[in-house]
N, C-alpha and C. Protein backbone atom coordinates (compact mmCIF):
# COMPACT_ATOMS: atom_id res chain seq x y z
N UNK A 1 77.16 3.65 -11.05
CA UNK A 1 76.82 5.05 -11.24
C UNK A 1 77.54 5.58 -12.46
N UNK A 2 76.66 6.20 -13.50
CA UNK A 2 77.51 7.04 -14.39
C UNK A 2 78.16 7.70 -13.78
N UNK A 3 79.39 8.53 -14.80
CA UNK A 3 80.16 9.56 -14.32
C UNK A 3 79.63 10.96 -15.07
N UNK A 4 79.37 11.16 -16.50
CA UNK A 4 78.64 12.20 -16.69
C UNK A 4 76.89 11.59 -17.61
N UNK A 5 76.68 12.85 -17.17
CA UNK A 5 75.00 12.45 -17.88
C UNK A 5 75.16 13.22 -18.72
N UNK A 6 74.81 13.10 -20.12
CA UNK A 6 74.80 14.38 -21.16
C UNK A 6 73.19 14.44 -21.89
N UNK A 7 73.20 15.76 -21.79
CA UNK A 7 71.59 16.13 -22.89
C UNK A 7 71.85 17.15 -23.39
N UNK A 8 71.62 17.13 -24.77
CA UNK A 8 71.52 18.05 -25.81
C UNK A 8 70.87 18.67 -26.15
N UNK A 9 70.63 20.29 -26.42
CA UNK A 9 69.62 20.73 -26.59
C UNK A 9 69.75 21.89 -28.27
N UNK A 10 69.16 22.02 -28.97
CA UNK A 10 69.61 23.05 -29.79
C UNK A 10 68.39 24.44 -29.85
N UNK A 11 69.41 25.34 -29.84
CA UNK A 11 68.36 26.66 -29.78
C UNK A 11 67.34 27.22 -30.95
N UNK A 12 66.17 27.25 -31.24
CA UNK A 12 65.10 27.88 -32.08
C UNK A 12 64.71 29.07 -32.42
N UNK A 13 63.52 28.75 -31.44
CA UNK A 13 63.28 30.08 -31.28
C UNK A 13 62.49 29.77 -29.96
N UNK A 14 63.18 29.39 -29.07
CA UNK A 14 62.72 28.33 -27.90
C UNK A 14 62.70 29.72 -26.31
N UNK A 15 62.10 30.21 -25.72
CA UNK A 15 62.00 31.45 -24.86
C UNK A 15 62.46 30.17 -23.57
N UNK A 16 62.08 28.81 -23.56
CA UNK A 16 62.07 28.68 -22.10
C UNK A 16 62.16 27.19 -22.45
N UNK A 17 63.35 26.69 -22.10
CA UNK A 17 64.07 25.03 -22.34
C UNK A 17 64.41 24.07 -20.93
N UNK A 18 63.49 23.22 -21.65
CA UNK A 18 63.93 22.32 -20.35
C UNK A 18 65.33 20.93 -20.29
N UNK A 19 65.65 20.75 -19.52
CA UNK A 19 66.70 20.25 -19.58
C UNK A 19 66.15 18.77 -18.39
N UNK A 20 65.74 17.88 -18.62
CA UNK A 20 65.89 16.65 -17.98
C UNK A 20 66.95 15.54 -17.14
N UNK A 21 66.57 15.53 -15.62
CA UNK A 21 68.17 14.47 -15.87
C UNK A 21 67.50 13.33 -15.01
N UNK A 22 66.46 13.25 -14.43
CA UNK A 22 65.79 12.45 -13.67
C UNK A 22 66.72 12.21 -12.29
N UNK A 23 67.04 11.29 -11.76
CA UNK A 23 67.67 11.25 -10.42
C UNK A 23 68.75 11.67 -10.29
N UNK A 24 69.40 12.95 -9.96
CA UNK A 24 70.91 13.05 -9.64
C UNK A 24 71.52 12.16 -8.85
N UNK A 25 71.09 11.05 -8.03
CA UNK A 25 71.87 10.09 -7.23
C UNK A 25 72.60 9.18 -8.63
N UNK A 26 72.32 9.17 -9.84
CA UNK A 26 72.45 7.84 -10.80
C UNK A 26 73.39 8.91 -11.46
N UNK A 27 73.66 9.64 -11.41
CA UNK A 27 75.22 10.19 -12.31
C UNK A 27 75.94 10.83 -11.49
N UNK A 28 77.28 11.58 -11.39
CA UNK A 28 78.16 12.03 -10.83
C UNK A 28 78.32 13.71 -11.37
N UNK A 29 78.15 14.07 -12.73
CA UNK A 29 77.77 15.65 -13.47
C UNK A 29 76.69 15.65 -14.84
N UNK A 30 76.29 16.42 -14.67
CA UNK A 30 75.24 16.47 -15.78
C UNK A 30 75.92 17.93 -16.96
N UNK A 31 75.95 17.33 -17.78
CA UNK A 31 76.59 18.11 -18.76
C UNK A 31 75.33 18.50 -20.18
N UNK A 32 75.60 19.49 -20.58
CA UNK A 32 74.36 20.22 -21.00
C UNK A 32 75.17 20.80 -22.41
N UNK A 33 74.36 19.98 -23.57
CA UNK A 33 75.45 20.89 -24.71
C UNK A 33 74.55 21.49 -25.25
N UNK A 34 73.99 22.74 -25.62
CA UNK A 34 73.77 23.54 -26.43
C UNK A 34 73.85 24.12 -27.67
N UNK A 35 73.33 23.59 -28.86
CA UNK A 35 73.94 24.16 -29.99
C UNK A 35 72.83 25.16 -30.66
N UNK A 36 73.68 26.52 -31.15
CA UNK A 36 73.16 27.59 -31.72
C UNK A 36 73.58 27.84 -32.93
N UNK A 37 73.36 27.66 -33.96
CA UNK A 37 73.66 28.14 -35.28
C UNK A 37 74.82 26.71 -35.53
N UNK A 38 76.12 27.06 -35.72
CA UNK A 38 77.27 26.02 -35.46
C UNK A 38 78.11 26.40 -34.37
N UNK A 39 77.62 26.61 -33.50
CA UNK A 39 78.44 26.80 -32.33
C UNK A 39 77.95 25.56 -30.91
N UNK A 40 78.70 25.04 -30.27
CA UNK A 40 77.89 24.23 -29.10
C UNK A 40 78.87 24.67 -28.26
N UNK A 41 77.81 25.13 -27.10
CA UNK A 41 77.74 25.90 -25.94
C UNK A 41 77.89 24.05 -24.64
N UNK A 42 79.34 24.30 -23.76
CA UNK A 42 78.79 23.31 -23.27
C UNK A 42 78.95 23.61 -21.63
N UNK A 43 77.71 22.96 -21.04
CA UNK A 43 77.47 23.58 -19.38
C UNK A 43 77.84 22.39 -18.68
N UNK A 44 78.16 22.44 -17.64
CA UNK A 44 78.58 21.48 -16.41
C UNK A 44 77.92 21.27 -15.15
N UNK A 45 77.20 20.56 -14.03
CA UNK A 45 76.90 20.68 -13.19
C UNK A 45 77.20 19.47 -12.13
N UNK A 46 77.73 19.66 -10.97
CA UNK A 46 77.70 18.40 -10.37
C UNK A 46 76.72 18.06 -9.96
N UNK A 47 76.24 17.03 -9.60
CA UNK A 47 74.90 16.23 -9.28
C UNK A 47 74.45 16.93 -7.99
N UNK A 48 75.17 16.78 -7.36
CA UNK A 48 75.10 16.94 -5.75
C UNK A 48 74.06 18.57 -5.67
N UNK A 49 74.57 19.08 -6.86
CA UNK A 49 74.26 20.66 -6.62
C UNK A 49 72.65 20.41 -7.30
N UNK A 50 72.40 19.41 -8.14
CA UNK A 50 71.17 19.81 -8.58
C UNK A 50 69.67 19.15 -7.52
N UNK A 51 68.07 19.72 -7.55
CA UNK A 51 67.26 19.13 -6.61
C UNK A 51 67.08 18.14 -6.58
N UNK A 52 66.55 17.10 -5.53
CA UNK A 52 65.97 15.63 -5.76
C UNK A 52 64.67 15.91 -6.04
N UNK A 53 63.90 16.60 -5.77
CA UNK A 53 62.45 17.10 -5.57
C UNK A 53 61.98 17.47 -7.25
N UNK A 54 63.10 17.48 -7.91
CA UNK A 54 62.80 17.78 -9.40
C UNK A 54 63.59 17.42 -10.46
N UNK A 55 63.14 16.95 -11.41
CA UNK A 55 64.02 15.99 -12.36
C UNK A 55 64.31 16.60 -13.59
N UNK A 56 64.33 17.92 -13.31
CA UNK A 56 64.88 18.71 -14.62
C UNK A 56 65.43 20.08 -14.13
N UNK A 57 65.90 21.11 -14.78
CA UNK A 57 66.38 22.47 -15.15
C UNK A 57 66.00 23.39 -16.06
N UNK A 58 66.02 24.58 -16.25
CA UNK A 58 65.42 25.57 -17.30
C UNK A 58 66.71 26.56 -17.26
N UNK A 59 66.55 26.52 -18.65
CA UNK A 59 67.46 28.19 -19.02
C UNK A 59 66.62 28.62 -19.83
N UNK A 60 66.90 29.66 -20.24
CA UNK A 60 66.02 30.99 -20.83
C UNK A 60 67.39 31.45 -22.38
N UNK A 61 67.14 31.22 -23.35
CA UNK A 61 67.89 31.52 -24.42
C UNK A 61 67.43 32.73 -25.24
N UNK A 62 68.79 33.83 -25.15
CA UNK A 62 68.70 34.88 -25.77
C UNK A 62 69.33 34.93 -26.63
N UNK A 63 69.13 35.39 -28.28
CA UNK A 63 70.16 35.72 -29.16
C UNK A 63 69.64 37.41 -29.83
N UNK A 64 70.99 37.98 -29.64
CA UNK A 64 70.71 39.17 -29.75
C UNK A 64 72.08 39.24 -30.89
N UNK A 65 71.89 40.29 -32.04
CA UNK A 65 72.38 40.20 -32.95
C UNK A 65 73.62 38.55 -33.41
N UNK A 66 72.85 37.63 -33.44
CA UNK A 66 73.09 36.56 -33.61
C UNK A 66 74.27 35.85 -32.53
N UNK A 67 74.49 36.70 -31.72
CA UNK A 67 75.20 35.86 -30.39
C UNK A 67 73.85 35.53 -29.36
N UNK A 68 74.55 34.51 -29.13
CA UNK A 68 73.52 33.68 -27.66
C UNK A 68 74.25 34.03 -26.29
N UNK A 69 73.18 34.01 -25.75
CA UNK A 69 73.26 34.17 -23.94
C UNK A 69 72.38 33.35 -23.50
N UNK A 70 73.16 32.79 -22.36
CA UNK A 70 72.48 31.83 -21.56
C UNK A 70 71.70 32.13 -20.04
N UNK A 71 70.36 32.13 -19.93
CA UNK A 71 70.38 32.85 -17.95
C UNK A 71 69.64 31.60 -17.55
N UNK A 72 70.07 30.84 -16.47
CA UNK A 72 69.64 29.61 -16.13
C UNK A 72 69.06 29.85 -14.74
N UNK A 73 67.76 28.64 -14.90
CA UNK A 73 67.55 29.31 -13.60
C UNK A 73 67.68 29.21 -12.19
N UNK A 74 66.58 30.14 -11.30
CA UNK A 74 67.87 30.30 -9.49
C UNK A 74 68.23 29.54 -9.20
N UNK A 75 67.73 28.57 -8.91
CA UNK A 75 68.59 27.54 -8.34
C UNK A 75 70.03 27.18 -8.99
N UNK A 76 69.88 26.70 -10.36
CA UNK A 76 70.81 26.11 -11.04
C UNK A 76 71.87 27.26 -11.63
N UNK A 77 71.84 28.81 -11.19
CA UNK A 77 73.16 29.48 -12.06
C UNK A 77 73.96 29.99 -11.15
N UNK A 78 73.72 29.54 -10.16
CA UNK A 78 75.58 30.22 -9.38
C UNK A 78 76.03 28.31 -9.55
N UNK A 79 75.72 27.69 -9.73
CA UNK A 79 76.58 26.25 -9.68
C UNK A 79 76.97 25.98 -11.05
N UNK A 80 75.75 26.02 -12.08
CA UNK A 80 76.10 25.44 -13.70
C UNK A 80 77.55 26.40 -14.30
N UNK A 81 78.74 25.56 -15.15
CA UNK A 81 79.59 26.69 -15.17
C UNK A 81 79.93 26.18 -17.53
N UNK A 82 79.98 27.12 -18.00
CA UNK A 82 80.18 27.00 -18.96
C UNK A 82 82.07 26.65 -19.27
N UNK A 83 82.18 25.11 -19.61
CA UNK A 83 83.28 24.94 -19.74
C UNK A 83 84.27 24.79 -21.31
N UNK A 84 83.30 24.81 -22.17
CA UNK A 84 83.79 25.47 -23.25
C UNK A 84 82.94 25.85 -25.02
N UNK A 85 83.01 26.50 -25.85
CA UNK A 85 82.08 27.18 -26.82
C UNK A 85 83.17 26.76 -27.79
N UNK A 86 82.62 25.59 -28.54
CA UNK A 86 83.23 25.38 -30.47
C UNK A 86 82.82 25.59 -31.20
């Protein structure tokens, strides 16, 4: 079993991003880096917390006077936790 799964995503002009991880039984956290301009945004999730019934995630990317916000969705945003922005 991996220990983290990582996928990268970078922001556009993208309203609605999908994030892939296929089986959460085959990794231990799925880690989600985000990059906006030169900044990477990076998210965390343990496996356990994400569905079997579906092999991906969505967030919704806002940039409003050139800062980003992240709103992920129901299922996945009381668990996903942003653990650090370089």
């Amino acid at each position: 079993m991996m220990e983290i799964l990582v996928r990268n995503r970078r922001i556009a002009k993208s309203k609605n991003c999908r994030v892939k991880y296929g089986n959460p039984k085959d990794f231990k956290t799925l880690q989600v880096r985000i990059t906006h301009e030169d900044k990477v945004y990076t998210y965390e999730i343990d496996s356990e917390k994400l569905s079997v019934e579906k092999d991906s995630i969505h967030f919704y990317p806002k940039v409003e006077s050139g800062k980003l916000s992240i709103q992920w969705d129901q299922e996945t945003a009381d668990n996903i936790k942003l653990i650090s922005k370089d």
